[in-house]
Protein backbone atom coordinates (compact mmCIF):
# COMPACT_ATOMS: atom_id res chain seq x y z
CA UNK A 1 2.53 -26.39 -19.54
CA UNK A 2 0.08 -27.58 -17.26
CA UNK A 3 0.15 -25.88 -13.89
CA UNK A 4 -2.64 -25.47 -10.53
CA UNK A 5 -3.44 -22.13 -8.77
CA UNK A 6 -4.61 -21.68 -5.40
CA UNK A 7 -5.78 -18.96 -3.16
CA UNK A 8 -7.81 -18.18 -0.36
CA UNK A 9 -9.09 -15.62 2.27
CA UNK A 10 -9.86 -12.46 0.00
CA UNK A 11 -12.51 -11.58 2.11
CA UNK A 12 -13.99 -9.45 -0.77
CA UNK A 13 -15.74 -7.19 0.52
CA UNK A 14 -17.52 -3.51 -0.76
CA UNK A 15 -15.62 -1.24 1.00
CA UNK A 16 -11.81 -3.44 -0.33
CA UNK A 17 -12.12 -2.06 -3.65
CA UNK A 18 -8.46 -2.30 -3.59
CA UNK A 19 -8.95 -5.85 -3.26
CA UNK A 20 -11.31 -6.75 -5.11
CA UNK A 21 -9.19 -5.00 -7.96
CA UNK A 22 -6.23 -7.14 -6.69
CA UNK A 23 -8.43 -10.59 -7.60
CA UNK A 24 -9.76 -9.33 -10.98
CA UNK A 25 -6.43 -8.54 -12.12
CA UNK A 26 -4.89 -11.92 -10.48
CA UNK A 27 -7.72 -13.67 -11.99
CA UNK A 28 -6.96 -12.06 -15.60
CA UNK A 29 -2.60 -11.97 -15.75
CA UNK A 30 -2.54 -15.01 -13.67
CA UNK A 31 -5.53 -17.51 -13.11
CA UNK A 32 -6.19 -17.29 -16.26
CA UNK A 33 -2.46 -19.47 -16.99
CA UNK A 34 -3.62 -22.21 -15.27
CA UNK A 35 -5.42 -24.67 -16.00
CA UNK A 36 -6.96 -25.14 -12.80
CA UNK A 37 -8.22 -22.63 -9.68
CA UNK A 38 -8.80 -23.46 -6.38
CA UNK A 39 -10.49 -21.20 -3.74
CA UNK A 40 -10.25 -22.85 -0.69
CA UNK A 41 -13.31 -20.80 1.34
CA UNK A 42 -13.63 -17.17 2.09
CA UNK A 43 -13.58 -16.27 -0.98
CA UNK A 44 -15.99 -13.25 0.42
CA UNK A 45 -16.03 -11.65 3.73
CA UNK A 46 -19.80 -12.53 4.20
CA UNK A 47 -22.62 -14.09 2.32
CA UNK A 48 -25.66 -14.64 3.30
CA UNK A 49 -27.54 -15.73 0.32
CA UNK A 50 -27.18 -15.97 -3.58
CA UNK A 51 -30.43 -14.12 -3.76
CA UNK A 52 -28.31 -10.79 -2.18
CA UNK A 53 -27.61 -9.14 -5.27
CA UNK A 54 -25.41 -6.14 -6.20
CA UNK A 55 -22.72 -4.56 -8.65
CA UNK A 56 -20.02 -5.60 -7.04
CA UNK A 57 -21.23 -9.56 -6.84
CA UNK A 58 -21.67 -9.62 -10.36
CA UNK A 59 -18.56 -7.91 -11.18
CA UNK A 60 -16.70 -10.47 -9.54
CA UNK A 61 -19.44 -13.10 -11.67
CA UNK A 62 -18.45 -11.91 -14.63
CA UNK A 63 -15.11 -11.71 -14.36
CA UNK A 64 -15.08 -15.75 -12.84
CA UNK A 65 -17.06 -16.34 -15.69
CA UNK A 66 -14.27 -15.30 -18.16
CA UNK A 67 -11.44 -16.88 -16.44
CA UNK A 68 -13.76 -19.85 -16.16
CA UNK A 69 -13.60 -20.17 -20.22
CA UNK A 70 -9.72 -21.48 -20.41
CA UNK A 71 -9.44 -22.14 -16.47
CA UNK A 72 -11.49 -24.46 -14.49
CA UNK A 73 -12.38 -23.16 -11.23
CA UNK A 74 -13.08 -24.82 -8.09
CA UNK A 75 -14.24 -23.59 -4.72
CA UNK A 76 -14.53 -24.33 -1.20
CA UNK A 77 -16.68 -22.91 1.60
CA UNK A 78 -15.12 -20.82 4.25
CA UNK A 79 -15.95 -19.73 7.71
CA UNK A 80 -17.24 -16.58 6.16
CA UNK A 81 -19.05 -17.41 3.16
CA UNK A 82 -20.48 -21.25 3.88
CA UNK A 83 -23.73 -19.87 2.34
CA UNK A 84 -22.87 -19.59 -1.33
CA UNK A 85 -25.02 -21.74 -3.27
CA UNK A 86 -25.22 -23.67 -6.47
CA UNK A 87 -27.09 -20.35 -8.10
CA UNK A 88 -23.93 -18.07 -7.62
CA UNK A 89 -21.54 -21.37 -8.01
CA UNK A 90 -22.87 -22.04 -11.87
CA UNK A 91 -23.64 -19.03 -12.64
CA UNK A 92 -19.99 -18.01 -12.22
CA UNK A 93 -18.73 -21.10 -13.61
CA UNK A 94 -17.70 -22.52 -10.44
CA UNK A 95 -17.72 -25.90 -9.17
CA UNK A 96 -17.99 -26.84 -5.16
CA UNK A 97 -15.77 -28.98 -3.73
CA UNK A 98 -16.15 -30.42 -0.70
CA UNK A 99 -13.98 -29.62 2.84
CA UNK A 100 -12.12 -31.44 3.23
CA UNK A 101 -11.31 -33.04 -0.77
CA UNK A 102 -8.43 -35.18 -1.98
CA UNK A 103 -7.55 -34.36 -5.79
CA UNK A 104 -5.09 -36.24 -7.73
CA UNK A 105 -2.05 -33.57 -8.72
CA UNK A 106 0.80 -34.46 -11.18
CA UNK A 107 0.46 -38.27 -9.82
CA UNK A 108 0.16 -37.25 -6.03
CA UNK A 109 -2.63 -37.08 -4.41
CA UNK A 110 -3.16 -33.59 -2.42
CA UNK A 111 -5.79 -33.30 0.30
CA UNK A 112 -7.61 -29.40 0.28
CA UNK A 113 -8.76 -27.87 3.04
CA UNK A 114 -9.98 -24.67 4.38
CA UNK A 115 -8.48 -24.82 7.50
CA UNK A 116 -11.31 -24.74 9.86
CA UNK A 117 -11.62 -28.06 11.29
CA UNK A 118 -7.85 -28.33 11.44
CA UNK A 119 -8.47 -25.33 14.53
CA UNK A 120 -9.55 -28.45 16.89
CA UNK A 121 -8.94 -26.74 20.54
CA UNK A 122 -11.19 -23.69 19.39
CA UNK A 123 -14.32 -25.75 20.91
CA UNK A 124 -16.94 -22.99 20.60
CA UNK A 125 -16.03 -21.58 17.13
CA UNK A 126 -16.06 -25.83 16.25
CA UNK A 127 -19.64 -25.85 17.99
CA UNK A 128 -21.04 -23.01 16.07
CA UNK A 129 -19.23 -24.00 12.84
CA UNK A 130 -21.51 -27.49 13.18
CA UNK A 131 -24.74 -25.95 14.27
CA UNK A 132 -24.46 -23.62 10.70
CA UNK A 133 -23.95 -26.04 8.51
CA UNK A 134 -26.62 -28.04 9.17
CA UNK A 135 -29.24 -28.05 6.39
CA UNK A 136 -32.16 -27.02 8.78
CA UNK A 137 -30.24 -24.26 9.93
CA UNK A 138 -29.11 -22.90 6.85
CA UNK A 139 -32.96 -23.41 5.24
CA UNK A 140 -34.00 -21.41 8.08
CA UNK A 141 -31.71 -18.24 7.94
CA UNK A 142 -31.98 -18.67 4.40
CA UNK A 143 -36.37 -18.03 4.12
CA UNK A 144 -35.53 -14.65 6.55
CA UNK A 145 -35.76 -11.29 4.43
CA UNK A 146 -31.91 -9.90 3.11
CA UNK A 147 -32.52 -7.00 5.71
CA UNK A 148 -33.08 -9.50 8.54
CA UNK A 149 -30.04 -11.74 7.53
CA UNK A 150 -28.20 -8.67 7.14
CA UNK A 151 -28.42 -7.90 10.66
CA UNK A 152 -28.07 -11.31 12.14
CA UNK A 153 -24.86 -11.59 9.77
CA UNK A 154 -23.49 -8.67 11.44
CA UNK A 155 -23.82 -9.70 15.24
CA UNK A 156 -22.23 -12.94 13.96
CA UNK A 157 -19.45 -10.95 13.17
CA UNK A 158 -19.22 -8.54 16.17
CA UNK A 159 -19.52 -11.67 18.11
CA UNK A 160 -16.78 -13.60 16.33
CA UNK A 161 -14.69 -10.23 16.74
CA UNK A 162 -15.07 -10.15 20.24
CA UNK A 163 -14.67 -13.67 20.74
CA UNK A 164 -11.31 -13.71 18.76
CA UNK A 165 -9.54 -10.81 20.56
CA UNK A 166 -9.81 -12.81 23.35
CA UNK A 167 -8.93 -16.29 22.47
CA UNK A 168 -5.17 -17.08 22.89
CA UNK A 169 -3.27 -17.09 19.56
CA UNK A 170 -2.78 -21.05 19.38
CA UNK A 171 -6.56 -21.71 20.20
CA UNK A 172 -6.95 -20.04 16.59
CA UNK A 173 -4.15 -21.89 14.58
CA UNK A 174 -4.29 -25.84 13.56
CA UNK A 175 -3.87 -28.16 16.53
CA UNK A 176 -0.35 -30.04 14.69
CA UNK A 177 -1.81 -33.86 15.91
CA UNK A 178 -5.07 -33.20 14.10
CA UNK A 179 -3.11 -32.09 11.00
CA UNK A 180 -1.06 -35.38 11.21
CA UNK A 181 -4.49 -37.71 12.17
CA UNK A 182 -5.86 -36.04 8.98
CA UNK A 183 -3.36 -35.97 6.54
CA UNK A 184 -2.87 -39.84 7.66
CA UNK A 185 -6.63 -40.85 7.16
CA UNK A 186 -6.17 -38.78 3.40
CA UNK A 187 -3.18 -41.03 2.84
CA UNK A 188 -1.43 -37.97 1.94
CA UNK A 189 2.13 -36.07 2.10
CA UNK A 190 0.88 -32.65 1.04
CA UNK A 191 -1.59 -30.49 2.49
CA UNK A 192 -2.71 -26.89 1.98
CA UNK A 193 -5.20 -24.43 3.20
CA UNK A 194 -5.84 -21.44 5.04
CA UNK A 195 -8.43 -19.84 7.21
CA UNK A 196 -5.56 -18.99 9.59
CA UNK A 197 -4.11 -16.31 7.83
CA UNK A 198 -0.28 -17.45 8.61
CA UNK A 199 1.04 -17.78 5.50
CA UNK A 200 4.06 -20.51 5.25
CA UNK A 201 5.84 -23.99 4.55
CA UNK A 202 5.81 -26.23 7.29
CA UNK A 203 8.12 -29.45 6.62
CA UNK A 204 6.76 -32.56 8.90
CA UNK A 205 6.92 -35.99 9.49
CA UNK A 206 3.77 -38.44 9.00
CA UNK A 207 5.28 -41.89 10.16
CA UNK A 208 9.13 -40.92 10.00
CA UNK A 209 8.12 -40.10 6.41
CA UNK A 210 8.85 -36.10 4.93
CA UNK A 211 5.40 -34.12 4.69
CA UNK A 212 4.69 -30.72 3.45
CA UNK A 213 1.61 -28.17 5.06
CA UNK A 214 1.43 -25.13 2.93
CA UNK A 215 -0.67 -22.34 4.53
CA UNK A 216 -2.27 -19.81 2.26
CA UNK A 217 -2.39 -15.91 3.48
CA UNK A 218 -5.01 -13.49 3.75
CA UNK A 219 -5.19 -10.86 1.20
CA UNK A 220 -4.79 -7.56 2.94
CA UNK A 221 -1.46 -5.06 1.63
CA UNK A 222 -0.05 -8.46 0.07
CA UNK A 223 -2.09 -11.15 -2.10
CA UNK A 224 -0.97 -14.86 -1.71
CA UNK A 225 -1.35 -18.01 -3.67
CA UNK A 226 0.53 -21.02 -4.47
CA UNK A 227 1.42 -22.03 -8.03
CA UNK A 228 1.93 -25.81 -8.78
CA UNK A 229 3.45 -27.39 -11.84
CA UNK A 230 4.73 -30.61 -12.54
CA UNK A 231 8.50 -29.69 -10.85
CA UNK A 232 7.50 -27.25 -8.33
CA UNK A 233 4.63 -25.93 -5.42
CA UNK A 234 5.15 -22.46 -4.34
CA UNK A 235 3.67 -20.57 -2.14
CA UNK A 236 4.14 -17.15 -3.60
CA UNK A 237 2.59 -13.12 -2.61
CA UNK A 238 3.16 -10.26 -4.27
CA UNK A 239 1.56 -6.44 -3.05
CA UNK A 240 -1.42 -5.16 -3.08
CA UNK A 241 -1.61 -0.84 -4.01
């Protein structure tokens, strides 16, 4: 029976291997049942390259690799990991999608998103988020040494840290107009993504019309994804030991 998986926000990182256990055993008892996956961005906590190489990249390679031979597998770029390239993407049998993208699913069509540029009133984060992906900029931290991008990686982070304990919670969730204006330009009644790590449901209206927004979570002491088949779209966690 055909059926769509989706997750987001693992933030795998070195020091998670709890986590990072979580996803290979996810991607193994039950990725590997559908026949599509979608990672809609931060996939990984940080990346700053496809050339930064260790054992714990290309144990998660080989194990997208696997899942990639009966499950096709589709990502997105996050907030955190924007960088990953078409090395890592192919090489794990990966294919980018762009943010935001509008698939066809079960004769509806379904607009994917990461999250981000749903988070409208956050005008600095928006700001920064357009100044990195521009090609020049990304060329540019991309011909520094690892150790260098290491570093500048990090006081990205501090500085996002800092900058998000002191933003007021809405500032950091989806502005609900720009989810409407954008789920009305997709021509679309179902929307999911996550970035804002508040998993749930929402049930709107789009021109007196029912809608659906289905937020993925991050995965911390729980895992979440959503499951979609032909009768159903569930947005489903289960715990992380």
């Amino acid at each position: 029976k055909m059926a769509y998986c989706f997750i987001s926000d693992l933030h795998l990182q070195e020091d998670r291997p709890d986590i990072t256990q979580a996803f290979l055993n996810f991607l193994e008892e039950t990725a590997s049942k559908a026949e599509k996956l979608y990672i809609l961005g931060d996939l990984f906590e940080v990346w700053i390259g496809d050339d930064d190489q260790n054992d714990f990249i290309s144990e998660v390679r080989e194990a997208l690799l696997k899942t990639n031979q009966n499950t096709e597998i589709f990502i997105m770029h996050g907030n955190r990991d924007f960088l990953i390239g078409p090395e890592f993407t192919s090489s794990s049998g990966m294919k980018l999608l762009n943010d935001p993208s509008t698939e066809e699913m079960f004769g509806n069509p379904v607009l994917l998103m990461h999250g981000d540029l749903l988070c409208i009133e956050d005008v600095d984060y928006q700001s920064f988020r357009k100044t990195t992906r521009d090609p020049k900029w990304q060329e540019e931290f991309l011909s520094k040494s690892l150790n260098e991008r290491k570093e500048i990686a990090k006081d990205l982070r501090d500085i996002s840290k800092e900058a998000t304990g002191e933003k007021k919670e809405d500032i950091m969730d989806v502005t609900p107009s720009e989810v409407v204006k954008t789920m009305k330009e997709s021509s679309v009644d179902l929307l999911i993504h996550g970035h804002t790590h508040r998993p749930n449901t929402h049930e709107i209206e789009i021109d007196n019309q029912p809608a659906k927004r289905i937020v993925l979570g991050d995965w911390n002491e729980c895992g979440w994804y959503i499951w979609m088949d032909s009768n159903s779209c569930e947005l489903k966690k289960f715990f992380i030991s």
